[in-house]
N, C-alpha and C. Protein backbone atom coordinates (compact mmCIF):
# COMPACT_ATOMS: atom_id res chain seq x y z
N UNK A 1 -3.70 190.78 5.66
CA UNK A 1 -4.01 191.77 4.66
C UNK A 1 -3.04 191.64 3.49
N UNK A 2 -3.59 192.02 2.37
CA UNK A 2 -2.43 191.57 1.36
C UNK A 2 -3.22 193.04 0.19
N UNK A 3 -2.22 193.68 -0.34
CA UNK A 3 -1.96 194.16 -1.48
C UNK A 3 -2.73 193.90 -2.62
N UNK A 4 -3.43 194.43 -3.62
CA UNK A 4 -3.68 194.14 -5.09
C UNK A 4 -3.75 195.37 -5.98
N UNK A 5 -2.86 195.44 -7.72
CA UNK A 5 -2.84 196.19 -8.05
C UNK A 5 -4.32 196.37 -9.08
N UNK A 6 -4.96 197.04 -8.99
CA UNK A 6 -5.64 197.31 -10.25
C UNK A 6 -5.95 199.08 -10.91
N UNK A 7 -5.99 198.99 -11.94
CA UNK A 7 -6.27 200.13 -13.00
C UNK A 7 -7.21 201.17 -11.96
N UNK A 8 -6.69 202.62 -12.35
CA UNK A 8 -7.56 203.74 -11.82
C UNK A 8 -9.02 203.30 -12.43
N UNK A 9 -9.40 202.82 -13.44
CA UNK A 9 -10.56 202.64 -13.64
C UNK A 9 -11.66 201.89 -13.00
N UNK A 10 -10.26 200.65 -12.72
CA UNK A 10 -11.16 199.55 -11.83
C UNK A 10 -11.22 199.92 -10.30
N UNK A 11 -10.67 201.13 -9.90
CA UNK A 11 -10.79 201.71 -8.71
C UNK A 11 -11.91 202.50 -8.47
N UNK A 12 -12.18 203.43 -9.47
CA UNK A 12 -13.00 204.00 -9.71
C UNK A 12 -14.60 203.71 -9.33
N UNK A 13 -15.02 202.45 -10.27
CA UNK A 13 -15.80 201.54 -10.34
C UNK A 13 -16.14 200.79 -8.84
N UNK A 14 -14.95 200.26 -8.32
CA UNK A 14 -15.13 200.01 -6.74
C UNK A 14 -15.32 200.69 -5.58
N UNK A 15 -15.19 202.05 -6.59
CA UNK A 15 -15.58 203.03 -5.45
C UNK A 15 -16.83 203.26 -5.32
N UNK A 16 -17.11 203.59 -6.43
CA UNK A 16 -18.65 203.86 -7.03
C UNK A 16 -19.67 202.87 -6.33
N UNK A 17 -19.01 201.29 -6.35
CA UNK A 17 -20.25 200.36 -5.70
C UNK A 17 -19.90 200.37 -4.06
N UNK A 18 -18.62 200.86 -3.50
CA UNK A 18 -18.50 201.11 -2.09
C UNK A 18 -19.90 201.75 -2.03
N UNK A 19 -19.53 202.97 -2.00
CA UNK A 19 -21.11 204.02 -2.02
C UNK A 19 -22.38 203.41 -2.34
N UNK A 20 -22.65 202.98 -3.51
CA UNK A 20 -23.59 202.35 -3.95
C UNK A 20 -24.32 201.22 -2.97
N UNK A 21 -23.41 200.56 -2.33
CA UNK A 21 -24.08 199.45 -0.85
C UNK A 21 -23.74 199.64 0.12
N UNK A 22 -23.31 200.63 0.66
CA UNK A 22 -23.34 201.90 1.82
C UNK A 22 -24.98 202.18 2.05
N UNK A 23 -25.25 202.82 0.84
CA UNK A 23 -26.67 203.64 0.77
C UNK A 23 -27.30 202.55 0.77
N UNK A 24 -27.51 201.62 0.11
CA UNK A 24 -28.59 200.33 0.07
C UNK A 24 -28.46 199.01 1.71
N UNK A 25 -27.20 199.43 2.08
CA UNK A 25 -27.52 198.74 3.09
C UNK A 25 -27.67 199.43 4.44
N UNK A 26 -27.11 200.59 4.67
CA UNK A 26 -26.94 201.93 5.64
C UNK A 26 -26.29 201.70 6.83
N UNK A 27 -25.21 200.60 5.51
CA UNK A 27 -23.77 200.38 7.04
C UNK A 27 -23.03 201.05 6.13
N UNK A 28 -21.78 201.38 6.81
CA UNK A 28 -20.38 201.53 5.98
C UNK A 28 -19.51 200.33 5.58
N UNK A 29 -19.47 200.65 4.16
CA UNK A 29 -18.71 199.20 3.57
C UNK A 29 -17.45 199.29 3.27
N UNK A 30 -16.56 198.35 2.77
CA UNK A 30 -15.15 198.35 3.13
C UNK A 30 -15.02 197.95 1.52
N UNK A 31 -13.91 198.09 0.99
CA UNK A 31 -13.58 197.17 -0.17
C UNK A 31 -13.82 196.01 -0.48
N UNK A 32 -13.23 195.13 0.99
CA UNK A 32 -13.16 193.55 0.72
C UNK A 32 -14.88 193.30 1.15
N UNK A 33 -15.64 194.23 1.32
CA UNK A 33 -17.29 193.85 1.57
C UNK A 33 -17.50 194.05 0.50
N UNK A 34 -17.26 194.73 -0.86
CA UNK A 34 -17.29 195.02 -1.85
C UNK A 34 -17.01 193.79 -2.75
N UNK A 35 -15.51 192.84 -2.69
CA UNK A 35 -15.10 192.12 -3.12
C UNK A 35 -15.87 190.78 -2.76
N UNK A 36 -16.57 190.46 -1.24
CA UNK A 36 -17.39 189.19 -1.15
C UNK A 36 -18.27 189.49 -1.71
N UNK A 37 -18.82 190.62 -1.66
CA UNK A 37 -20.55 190.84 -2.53
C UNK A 37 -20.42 190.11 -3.82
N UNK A 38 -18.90 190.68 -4.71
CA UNK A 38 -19.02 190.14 -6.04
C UNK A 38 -18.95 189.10 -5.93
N UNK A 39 -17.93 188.40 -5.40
CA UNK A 39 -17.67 186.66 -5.00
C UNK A 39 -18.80 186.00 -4.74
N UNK A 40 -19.75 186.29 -4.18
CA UNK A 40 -20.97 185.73 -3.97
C UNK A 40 -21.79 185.90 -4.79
N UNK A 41 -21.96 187.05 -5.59
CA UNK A 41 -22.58 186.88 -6.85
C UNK A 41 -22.74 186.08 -7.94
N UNK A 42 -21.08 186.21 -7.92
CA UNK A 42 -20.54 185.63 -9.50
C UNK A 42 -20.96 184.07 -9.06
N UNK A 43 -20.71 183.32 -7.67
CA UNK A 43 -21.03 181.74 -7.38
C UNK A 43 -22.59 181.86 -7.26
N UNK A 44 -22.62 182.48 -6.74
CA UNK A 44 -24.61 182.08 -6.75
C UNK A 44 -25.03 181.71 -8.30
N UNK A 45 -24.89 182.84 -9.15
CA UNK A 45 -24.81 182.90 -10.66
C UNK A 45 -24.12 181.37 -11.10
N UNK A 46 -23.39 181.37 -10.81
CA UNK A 46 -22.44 180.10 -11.60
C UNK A 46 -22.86 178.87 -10.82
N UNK A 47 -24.11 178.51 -9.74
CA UNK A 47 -24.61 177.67 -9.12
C UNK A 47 -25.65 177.51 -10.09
N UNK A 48 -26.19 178.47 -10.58
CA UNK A 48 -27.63 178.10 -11.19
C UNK A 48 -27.27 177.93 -12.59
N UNK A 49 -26.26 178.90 -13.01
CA UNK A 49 -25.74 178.12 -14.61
C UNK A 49 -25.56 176.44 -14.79
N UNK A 50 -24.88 176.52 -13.41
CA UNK A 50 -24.78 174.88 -13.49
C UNK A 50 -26.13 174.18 -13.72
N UNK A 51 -26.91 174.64 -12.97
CA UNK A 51 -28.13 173.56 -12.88
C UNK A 51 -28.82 173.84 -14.07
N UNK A 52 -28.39 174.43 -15.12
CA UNK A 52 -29.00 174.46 -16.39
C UNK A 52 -30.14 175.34 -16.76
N UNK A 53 -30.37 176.51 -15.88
CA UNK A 53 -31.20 177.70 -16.29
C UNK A 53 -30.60 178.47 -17.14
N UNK A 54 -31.57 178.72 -18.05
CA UNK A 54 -31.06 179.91 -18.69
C UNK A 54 -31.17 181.34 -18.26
N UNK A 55 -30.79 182.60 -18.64
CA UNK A 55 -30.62 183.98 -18.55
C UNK A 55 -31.71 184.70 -17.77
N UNK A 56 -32.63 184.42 -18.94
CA UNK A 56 -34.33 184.99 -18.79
C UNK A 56 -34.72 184.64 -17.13
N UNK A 57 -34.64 183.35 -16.75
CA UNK A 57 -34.99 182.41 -15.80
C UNK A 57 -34.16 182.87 -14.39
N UNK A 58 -33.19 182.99 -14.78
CA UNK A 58 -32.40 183.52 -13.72
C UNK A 58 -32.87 184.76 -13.12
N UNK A 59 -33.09 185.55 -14.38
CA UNK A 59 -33.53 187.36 -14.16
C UNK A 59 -34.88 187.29 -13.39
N UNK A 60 -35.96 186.35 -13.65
CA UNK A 60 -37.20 186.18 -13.13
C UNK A 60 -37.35 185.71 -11.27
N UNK A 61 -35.95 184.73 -11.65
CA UNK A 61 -35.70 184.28 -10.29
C UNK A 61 -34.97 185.22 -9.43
N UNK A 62 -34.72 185.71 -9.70
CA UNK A 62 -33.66 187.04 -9.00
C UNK A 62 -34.73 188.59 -8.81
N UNK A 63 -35.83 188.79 -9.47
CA UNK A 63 -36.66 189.07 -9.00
C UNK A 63 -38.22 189.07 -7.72
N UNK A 64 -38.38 188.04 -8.46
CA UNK A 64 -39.22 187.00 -7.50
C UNK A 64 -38.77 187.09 -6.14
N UNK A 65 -37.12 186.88 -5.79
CA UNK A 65 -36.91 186.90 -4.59
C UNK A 65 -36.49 188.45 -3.78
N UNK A 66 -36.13 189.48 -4.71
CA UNK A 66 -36.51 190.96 -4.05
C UNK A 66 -37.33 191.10 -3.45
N UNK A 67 -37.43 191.67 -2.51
CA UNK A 67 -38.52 192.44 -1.37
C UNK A 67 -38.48 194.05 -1.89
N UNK A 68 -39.81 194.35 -2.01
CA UNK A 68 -40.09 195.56 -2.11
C UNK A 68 -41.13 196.18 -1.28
N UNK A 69 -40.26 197.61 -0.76
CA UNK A 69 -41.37 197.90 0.28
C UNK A 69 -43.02 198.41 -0.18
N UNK A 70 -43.88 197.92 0.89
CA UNK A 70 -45.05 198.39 0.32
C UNK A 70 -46.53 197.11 -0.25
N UNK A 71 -45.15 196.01 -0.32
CA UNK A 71 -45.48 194.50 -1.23
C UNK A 71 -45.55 194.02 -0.41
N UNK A 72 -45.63 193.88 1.00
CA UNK A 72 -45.92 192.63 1.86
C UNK A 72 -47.27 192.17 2.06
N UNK A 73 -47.19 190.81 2.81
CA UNK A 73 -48.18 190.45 3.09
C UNK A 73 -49.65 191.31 3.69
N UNK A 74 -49.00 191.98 4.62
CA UNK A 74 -49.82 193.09 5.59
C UNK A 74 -50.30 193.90 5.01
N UNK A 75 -50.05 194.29 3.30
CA UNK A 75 -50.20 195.51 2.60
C UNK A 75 -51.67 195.36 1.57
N UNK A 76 -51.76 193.91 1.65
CA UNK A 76 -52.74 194.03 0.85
C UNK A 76 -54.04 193.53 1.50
N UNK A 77 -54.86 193.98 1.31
CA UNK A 77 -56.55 194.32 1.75
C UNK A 77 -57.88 193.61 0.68
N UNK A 78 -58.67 192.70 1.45
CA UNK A 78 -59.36 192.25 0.68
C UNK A 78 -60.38 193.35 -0.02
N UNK A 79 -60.79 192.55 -1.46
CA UNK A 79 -61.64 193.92 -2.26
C UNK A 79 -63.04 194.00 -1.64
N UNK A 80 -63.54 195.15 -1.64
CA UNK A 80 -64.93 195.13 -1.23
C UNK A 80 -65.91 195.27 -2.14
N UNK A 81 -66.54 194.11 -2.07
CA UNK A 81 -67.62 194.62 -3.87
C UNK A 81 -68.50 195.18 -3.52
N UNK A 82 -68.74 195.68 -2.39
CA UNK A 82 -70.09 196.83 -1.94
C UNK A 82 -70.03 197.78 -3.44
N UNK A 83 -68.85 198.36 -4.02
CA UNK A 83 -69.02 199.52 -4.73
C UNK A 83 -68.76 199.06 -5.88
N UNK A 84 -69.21 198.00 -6.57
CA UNK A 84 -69.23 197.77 -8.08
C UNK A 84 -70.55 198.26 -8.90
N UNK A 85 -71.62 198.78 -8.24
CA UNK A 85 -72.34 199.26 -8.39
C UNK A 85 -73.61 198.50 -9.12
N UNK A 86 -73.72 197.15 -8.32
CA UNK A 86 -74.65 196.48 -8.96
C UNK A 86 -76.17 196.36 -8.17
């Protein structure tokens, strides 16, 4: 374990996303779970900068791969044209 100083602000802020992926993941998170989240961010990010995507591309790709409930496979139902009224 080792020590680091930073600003009430930047404490603040780390607190804020403690909580923040607490609730989104519905474990209890720690600081340094706090600190790999970013670490893994910032390299995932700086993996695909490398490979020469731009911003837009990234944002699309970082969507695309969210799961949202409600959106699965199982959720959607073929249309029935019985009622188009022809």
């Amino acid at each position: 374990m080792s020590t680091i100083k930073v600003k009430k602000g930047t404490l603040l802020k780390l607190t804020k996303l403690v909580g923040y992926l607490t609730e989104k993941t519905g474990r209890r998170m720690t600081y340094d779970d706090v600190l790999q989240y970013l670490i893994s961010r910032f390299e995932s990010e700086e993996q695909i900068r490398d490979q020469g995507i731009d911003e837009a591309t990234q944002r699309l790709l970082s969507r695309i791969e969210k799961s949202f409930p409600g959106a699965g496979p199982e959720d959607f139902k073929e249309y029935e044209y019985e009622d188009t009224g022809d």
